[in-house]
Protein backbone atom coordinates (compact mmCIF):
# COMPACT_ATOMS: atom_id res chain seq x y z
CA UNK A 1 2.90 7.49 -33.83
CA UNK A 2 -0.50 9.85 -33.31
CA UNK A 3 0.37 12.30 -30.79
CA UNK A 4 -3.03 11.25 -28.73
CA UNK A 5 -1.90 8.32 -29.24
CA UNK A 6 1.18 8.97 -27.08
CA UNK A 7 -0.61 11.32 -24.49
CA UNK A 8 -2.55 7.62 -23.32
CA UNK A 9 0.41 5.86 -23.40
CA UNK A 10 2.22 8.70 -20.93
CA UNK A 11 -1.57 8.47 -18.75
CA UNK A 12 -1.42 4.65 -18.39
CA UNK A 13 2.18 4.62 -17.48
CA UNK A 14 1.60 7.56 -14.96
CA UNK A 15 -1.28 6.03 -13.48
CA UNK A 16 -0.13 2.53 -13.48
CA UNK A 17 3.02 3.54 -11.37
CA UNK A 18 0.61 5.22 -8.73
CA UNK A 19 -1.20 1.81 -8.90
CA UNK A 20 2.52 0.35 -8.16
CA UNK A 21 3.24 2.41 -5.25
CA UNK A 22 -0.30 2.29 -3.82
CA UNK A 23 0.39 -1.65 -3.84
CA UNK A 24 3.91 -0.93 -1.97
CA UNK A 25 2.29 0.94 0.75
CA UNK A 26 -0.15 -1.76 1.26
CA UNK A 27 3.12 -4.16 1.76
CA UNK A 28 4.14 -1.64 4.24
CA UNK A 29 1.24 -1.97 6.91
CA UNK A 30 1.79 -5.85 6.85
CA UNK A 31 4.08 -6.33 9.57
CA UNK A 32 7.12 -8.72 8.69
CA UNK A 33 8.39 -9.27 12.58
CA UNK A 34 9.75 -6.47 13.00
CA UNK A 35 8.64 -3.39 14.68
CA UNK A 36 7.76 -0.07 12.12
CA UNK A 37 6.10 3.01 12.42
CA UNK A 38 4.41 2.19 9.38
CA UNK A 39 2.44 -0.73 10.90
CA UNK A 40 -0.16 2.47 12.87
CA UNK A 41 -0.62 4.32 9.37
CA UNK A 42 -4.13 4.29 8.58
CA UNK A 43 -4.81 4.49 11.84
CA UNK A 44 -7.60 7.01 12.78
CA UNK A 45 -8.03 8.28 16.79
CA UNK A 46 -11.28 10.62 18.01
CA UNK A 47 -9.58 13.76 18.38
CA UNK A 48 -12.15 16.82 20.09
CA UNK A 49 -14.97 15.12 17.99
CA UNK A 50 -13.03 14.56 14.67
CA UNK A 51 -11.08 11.27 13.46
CA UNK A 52 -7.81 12.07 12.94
CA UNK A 53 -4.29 9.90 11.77
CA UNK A 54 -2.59 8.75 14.53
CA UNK A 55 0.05 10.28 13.10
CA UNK A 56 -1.09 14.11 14.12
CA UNK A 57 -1.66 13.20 17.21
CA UNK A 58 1.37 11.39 18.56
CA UNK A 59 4.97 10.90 17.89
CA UNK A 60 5.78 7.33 16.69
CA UNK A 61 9.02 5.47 17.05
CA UNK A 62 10.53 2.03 17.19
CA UNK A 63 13.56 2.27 20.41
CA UNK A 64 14.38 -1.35 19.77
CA UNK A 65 13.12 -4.12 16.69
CA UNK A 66 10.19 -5.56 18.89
CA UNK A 67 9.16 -2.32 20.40
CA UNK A 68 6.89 0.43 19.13
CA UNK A 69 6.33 3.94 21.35
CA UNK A 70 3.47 5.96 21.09
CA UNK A 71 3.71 9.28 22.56
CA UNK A 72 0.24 11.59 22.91
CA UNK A 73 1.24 15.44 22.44
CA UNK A 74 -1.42 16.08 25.01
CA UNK A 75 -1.89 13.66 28.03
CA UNK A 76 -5.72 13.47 27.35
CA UNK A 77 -5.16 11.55 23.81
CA UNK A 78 -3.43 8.82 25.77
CA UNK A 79 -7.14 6.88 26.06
CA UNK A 80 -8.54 7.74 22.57
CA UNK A 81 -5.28 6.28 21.42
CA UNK A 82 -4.87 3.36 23.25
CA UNK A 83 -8.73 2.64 22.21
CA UNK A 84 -8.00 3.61 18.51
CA UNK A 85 -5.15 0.86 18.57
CA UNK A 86 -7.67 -1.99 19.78
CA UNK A 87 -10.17 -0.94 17.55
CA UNK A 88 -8.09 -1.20 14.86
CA UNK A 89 -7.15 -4.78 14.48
CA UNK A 90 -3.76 -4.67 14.08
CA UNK A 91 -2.33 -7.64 16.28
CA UNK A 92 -1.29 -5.76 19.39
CA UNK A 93 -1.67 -5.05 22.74
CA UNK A 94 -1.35 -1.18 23.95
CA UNK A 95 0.08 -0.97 27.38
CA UNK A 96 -0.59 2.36 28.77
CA UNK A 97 1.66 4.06 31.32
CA UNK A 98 0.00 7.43 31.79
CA UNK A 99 2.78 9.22 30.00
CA UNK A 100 3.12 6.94 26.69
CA UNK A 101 2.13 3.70 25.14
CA UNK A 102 4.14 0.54 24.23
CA UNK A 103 3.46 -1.54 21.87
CA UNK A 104 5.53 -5.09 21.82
CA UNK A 105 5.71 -6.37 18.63
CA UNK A 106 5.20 -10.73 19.02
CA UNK A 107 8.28 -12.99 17.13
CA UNK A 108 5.82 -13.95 14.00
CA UNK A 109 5.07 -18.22 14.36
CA UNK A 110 5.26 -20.02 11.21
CA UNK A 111 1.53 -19.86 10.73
CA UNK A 112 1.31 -16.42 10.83
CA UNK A 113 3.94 -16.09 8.77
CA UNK A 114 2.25 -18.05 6.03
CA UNK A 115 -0.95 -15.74 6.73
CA UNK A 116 1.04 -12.95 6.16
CA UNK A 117 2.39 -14.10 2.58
CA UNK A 118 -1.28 -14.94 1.42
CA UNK A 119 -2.30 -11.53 2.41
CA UNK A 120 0.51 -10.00 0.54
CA UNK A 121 -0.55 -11.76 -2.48
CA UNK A 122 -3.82 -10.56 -2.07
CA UNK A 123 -3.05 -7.14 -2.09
CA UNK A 124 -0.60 -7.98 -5.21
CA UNK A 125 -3.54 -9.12 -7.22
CA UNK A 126 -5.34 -6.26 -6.18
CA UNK A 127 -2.61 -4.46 -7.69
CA UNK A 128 -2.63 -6.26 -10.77
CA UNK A 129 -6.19 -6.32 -11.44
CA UNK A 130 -5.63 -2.18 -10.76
CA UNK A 131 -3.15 -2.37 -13.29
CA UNK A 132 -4.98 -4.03 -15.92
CA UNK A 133 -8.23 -2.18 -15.56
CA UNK A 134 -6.06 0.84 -16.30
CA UNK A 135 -4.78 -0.99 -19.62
CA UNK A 136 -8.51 -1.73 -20.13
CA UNK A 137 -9.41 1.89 -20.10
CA UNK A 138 -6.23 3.28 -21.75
CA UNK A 139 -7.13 0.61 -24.84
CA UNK A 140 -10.78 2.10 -24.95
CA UNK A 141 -9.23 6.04 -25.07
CA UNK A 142 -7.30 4.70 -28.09
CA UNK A 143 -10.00 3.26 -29.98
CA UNK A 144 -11.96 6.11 -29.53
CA UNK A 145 -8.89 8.22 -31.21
CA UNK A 146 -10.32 6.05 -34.62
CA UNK A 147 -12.47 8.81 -34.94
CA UNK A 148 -9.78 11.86 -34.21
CA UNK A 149 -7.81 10.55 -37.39
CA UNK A 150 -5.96 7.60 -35.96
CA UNK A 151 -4.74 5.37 -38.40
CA UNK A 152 -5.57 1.41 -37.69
CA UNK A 153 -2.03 0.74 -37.51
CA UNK A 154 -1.01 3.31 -35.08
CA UNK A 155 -4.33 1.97 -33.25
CA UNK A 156 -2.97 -1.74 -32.91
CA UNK A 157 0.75 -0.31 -32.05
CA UNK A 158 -0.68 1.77 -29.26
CA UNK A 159 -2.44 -1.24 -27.80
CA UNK A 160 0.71 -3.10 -28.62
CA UNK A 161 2.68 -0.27 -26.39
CA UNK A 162 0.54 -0.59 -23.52
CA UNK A 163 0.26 -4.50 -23.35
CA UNK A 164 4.50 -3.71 -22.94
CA UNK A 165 4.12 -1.06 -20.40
CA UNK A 166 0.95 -3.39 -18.94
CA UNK A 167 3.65 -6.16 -18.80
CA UNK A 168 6.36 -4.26 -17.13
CA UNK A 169 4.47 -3.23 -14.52
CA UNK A 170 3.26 -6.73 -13.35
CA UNK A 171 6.68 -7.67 -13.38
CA UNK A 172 7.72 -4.55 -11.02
CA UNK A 173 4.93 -5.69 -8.63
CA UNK A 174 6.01 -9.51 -8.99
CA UNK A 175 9.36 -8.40 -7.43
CA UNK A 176 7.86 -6.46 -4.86
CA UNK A 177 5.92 -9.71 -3.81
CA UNK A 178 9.07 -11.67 -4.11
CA UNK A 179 11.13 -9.48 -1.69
CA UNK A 180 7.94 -9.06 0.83
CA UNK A 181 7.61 -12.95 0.88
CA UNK A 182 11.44 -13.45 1.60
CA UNK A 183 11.14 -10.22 4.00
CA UNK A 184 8.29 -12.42 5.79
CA UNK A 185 9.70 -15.83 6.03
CA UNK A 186 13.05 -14.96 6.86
CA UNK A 187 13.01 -15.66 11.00
């Protein structure tokens, strides 16, 4: 096979598995019940005039499965913080003691739950359609290589390559669905 020919293959495989775990730490933020840092990533609180992650400003932990503590490294953050939360639409309630904040983590109801799964498959198709632009672009690059010397046969098994690798990596983010889903619905 045409050396270029192998450079786009290596490309779409690299970039499709950052597609994969991009999709993965989507799956992350949506909560499944139980309590996780994870669920205040993205998260971004005023800090002396400049939005900043949560993250940078506070230590995060989970003492108990229903039960997420947010602790300011200076007292003064403990407002931005506690705004930043209700700003940012994630489901819960900040209560403020003046030296941290709790955050209590509802038992999901079946509706939610179900609200939950469509919004993981959301992101999955997001995913996918990430995934197949890539093999979109990856089958242009090797077209183009027509004019570098690539044979018409090593053309059509490149394409051939990357509808396999397009494939595989569908299938990797079908099974992330699947265990998010179960993760989700199991009470």
């Amino acid at each position: 096979m045409n050396e270029f020919i192998k450079l786009e293959l290596e490309e779409a495989a690299s970039t499709m598995q950052k597609a994969l775990a991009h999709t993965d730490s989507e799956f992350t933020k949506i909560r499944a019940g139980k309590a996780s840092p994870a669920m205040l990533d993205g998260i971004m609180v005023e800090y002396y005039g400049t939005p900043t992650p949560l993250t940078q400003v506070a230590n995060i932990n989970t003492p108990d499965a229903r039960t997420i503590v947010v602790q300011p490294w200076e007292k003064s953050m403990i407002g931005p913080i506690e705004k930043a939360i209700m700003i940012s639409n994630v489901g819960l309630n900040p209560q403020n003691d003046g030296q941290l904040i709790r955050l209590n983590v509802p038992p999901l109801t079946e509706e939610r739950r179900r609200d939950l799964v469509k919004k993981v498959k959301e992101e999955a198709e997001t995913g996918r359609i990430s995934i197949r632009n890539i093999r979109k672009n990856t089958n242009e690059s090797i077209k183009k290589l027509k004019n570098d010397g690539a044979s018409e046969d090593e053309i059509k098994v490149g394409e051939a390559e990357v509808q396999k690798i397009t494939d595989a990596y569908i299938a990797k983010i079908d099974q992330l669905v699947e265990l998010k889903e179960k993760d989700i619905m199991t009470v």
